[in-house]
C-alpha atoms as a PDB file:
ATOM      1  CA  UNK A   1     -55.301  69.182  41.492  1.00  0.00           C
ATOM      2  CA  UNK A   2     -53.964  70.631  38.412  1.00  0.00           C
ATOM      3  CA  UNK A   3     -51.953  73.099  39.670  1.00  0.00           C
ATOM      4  CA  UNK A   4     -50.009  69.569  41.008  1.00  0.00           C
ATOM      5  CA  UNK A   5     -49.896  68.438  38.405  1.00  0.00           C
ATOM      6  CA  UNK A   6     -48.531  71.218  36.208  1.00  0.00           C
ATOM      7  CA  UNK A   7     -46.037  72.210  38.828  1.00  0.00           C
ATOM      8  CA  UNK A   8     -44.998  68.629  38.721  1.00  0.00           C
ATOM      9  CA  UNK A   9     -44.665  68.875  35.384  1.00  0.00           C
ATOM     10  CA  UNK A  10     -42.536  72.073  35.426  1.00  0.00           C
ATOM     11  CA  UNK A  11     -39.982  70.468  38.771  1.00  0.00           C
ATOM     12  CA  UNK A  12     -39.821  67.721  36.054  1.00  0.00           C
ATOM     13  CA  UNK A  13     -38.675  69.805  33.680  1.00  0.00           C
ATOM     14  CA  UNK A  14     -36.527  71.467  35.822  1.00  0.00           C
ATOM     15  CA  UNK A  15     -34.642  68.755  37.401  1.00  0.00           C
ATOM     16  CA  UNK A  16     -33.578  67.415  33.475  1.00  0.00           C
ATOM     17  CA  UNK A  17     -31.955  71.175  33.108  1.00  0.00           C
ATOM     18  CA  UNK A  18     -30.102  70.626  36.233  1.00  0.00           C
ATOM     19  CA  UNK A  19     -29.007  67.237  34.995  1.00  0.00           C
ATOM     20  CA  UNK A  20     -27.885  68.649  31.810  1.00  0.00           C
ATOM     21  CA  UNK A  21     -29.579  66.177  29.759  1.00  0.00           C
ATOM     22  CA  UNK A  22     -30.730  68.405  26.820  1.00  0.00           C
ATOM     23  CA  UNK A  23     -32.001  65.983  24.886  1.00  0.00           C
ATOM     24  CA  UNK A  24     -33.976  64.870  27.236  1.00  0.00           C
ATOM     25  CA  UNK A  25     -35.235  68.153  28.018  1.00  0.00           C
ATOM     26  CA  UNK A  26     -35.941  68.875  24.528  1.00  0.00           C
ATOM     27  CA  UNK A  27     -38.304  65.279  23.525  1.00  0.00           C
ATOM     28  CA  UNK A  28     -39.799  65.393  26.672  1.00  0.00           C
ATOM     29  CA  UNK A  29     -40.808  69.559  25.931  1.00  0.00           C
ATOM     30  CA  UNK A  30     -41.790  68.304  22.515  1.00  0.00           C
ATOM     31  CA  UNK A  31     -44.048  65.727  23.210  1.00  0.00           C
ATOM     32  CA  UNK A  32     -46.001  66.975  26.383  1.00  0.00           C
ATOM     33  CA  UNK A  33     -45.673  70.653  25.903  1.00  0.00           C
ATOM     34  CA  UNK A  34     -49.171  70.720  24.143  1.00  0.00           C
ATOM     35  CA  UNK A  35     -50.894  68.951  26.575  1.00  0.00           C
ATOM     36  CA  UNK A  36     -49.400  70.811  29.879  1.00  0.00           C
ATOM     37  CA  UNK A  37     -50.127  74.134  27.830  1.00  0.00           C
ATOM     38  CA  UNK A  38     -53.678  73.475  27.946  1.00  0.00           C
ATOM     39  CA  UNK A  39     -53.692  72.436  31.544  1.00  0.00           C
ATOM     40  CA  UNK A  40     -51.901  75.498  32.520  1.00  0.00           C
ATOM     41  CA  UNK A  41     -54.583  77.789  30.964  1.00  0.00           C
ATOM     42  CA  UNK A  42     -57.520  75.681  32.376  1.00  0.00           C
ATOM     43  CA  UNK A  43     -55.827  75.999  35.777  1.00  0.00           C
ATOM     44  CA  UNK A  44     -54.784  79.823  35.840  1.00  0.00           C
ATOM     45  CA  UNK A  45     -58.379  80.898  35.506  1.00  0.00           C
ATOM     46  CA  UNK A  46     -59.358  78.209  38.094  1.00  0.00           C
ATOM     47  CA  UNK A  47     -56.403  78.954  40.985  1.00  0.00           C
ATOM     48  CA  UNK A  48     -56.395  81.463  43.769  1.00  0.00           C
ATOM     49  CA  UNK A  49     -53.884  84.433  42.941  1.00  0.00           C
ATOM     50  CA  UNK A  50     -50.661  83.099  45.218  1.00  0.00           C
ATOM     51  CA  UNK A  51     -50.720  79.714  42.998  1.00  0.00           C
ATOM     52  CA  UNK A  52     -51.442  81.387  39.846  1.00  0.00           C
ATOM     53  CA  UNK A  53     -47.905  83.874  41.032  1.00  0.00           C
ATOM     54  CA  UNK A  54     -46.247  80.522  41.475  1.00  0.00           C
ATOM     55  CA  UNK A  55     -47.037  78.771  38.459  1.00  0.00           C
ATOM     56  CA  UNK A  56     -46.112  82.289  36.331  1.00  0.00           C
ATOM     57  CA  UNK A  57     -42.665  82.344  37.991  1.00  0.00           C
ATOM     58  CA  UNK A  58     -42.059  78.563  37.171  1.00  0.00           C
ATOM     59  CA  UNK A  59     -42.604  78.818  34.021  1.00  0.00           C
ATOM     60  CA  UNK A  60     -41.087  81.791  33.245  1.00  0.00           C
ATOM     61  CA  UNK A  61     -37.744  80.040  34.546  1.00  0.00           C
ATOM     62  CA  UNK A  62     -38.642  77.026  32.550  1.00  0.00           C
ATOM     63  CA  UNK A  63     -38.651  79.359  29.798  1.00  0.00           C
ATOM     64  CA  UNK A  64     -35.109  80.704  30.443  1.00  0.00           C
ATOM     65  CA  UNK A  65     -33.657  77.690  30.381  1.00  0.00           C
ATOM     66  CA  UNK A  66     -35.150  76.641  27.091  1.00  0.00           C
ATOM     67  CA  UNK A  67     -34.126  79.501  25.478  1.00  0.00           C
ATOM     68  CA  UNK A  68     -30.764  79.164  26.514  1.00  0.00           C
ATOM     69  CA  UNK A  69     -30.325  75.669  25.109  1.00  0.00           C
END
């Protein structure tokens, strides 16, 4: 269930970059981004190693993109 909901999350995120809608991107980073970090380290220790490959490489692209704005 959480890695749903954090990959959710991170298509969410995703899908705004795409759209180009940067400040979007950036309140909706800002006020969640707490909450989704915590989940994310709750559910890597909890996932089985193919999810927990997944999750890395979506949010290392996540990552990209934020650093490029």
């Amino acid at each position: 269930m959480l890695y749903k909901v954090y990959k959710r999350y991170i298509g969410l995120l995703n899908k705004i970059a795409k759209n180009h809608q940067e400040d979007l991107l950036k309140d909706t980073y800002a006020q969640y981004n707490k909450y989704f970090s915590e989940l994310y380290l709750v559910a890597n220790k909890e996932l089985r190693i193919h999810q927990r490959i997944t999750l890395n490489i979506k949010r290392s692209k996540l990552d990209k993109i934020l650093k490029g704005m």
